[in-house]
C-alpha atoms as a PDB file:
ATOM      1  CA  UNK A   1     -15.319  -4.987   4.415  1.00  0.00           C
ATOM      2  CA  UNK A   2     -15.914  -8.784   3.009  1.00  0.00           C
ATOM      3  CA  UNK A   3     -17.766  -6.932   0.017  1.00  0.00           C
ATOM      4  CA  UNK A   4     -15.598  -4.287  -0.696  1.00  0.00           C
ATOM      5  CA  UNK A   5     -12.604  -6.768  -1.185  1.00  0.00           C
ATOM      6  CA  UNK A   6     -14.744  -8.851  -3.557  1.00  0.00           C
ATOM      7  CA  UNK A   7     -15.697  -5.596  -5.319  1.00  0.00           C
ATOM      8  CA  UNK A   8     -12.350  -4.504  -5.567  1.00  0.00           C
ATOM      9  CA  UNK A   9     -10.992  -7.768  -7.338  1.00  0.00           C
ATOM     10  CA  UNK A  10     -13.743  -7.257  -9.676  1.00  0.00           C
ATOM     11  CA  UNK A  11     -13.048  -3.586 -10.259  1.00  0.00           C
ATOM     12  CA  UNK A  12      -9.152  -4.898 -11.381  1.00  0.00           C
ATOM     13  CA  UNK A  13      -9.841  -7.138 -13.279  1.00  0.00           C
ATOM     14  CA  UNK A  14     -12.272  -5.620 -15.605  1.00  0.00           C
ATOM     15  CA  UNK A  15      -9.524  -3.027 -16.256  1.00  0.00           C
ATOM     16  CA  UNK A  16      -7.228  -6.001 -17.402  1.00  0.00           C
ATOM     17  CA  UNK A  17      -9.535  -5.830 -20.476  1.00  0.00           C
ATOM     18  CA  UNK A  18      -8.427  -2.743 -21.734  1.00  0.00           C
ATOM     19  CA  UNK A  19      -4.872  -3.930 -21.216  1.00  0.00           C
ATOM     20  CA  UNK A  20      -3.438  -3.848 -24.872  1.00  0.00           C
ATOM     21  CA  UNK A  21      -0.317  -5.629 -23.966  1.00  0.00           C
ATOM     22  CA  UNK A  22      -0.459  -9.320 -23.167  1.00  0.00           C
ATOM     23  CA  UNK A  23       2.370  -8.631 -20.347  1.00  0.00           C
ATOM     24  CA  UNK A  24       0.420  -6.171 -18.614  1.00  0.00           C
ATOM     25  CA  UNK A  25      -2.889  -7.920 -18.948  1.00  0.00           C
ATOM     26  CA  UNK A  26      -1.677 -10.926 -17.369  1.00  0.00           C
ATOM     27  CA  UNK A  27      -0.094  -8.594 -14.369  1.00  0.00           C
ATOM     28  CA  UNK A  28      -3.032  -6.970 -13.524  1.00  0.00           C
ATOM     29  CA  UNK A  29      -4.664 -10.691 -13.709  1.00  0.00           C
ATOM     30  CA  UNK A  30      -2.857 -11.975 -11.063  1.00  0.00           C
ATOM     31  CA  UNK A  31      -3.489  -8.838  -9.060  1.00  0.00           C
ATOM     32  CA  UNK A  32      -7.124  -9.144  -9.171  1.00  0.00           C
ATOM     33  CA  UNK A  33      -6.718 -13.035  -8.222  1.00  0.00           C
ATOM     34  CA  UNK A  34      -4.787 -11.879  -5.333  1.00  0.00           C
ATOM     35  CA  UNK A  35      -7.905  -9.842  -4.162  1.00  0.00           C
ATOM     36  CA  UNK A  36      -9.797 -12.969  -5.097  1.00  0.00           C
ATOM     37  CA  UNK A  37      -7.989 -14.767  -3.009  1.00  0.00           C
ATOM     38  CA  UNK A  38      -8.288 -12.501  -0.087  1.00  0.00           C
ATOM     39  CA  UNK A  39     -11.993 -12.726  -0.446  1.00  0.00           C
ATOM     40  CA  UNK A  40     -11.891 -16.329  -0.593  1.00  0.00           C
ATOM     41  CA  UNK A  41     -10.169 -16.601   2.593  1.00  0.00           C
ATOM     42  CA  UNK A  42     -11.809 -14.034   4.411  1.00  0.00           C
ATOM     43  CA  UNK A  43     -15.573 -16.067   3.393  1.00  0.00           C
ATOM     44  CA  UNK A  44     -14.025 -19.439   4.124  1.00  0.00           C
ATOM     45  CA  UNK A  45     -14.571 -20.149   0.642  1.00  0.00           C
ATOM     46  CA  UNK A  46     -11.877 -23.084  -0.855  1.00  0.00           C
ATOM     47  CA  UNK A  47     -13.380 -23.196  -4.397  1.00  0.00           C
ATOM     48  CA  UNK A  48     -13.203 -19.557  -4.456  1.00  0.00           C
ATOM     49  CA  UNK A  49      -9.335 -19.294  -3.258  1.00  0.00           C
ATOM     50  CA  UNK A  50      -7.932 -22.569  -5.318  1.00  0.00           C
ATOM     51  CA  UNK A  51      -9.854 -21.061  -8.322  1.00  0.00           C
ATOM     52  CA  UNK A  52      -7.817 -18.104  -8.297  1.00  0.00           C
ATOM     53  CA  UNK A  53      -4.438 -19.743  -6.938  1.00  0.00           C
ATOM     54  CA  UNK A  54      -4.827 -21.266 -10.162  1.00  0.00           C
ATOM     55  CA  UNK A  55      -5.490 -18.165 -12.093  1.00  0.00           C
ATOM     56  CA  UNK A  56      -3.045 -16.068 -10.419  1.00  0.00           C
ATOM     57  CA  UNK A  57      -0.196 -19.353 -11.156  1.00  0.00           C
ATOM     58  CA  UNK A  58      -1.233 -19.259 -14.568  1.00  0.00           C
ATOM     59  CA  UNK A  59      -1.122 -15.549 -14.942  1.00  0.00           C
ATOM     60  CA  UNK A  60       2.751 -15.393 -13.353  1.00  0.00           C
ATOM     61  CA  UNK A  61       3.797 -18.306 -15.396  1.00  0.00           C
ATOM     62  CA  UNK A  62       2.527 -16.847 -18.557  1.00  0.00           C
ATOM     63  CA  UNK A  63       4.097 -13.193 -18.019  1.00  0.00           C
ATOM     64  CA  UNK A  64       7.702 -14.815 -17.264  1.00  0.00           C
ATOM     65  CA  UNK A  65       7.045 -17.171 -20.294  1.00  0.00           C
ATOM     66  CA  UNK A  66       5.961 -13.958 -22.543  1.00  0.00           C
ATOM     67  CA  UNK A  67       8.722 -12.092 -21.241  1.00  0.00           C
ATOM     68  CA  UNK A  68      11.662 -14.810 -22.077  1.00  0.00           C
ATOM     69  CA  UNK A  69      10.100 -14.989 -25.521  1.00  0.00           C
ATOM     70  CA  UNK A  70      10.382 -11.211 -26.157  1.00  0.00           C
ATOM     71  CA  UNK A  71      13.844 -11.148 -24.781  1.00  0.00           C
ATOM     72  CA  UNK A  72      14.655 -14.091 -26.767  1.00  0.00           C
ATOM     73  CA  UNK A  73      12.867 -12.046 -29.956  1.00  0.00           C
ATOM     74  CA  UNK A  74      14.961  -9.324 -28.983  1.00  0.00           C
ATOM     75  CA  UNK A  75      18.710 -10.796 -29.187  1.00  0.00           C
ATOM     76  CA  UNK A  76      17.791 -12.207 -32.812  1.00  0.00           C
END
């Protein structure tokens, strides 16, 4: 079970590279660090699961930031 989680979270986020849209990309991001995560805390690893608290923060940030700029975009 430990390896399939890791496996998973690899699995997503090598499809976040054929994301064409920066929005979506950054979705499926914080997805896979969610999976991350899990695998962190299911090895007891705390590099593993602040490494990816940090990616999947980033990721959320960045697709609400992205999103206010397009709506922003849009009104003009």
């Amino acid at each position: 079970m430990l390896d399939g989680v890791g496996w998973i979270a690899t699995v997503v986020f090598t499809i976040s590279y054929f994301s064409k849209d920066p929005a979506k990309l950054r979705w499926i991001q914080s997805v896979a660090a969610l999976f991350w995560i899990t695998y962190g805390v299911l090895i007891h690893s705390r590099p593993v699961i602040v490494a990816n608290v940090i990616v999947a923060g980033a990721a959320v940030y960045s697709s609400f930031r992205l999103l206010k700029e397009r709506r922003t975009a849009a009104r003009q």
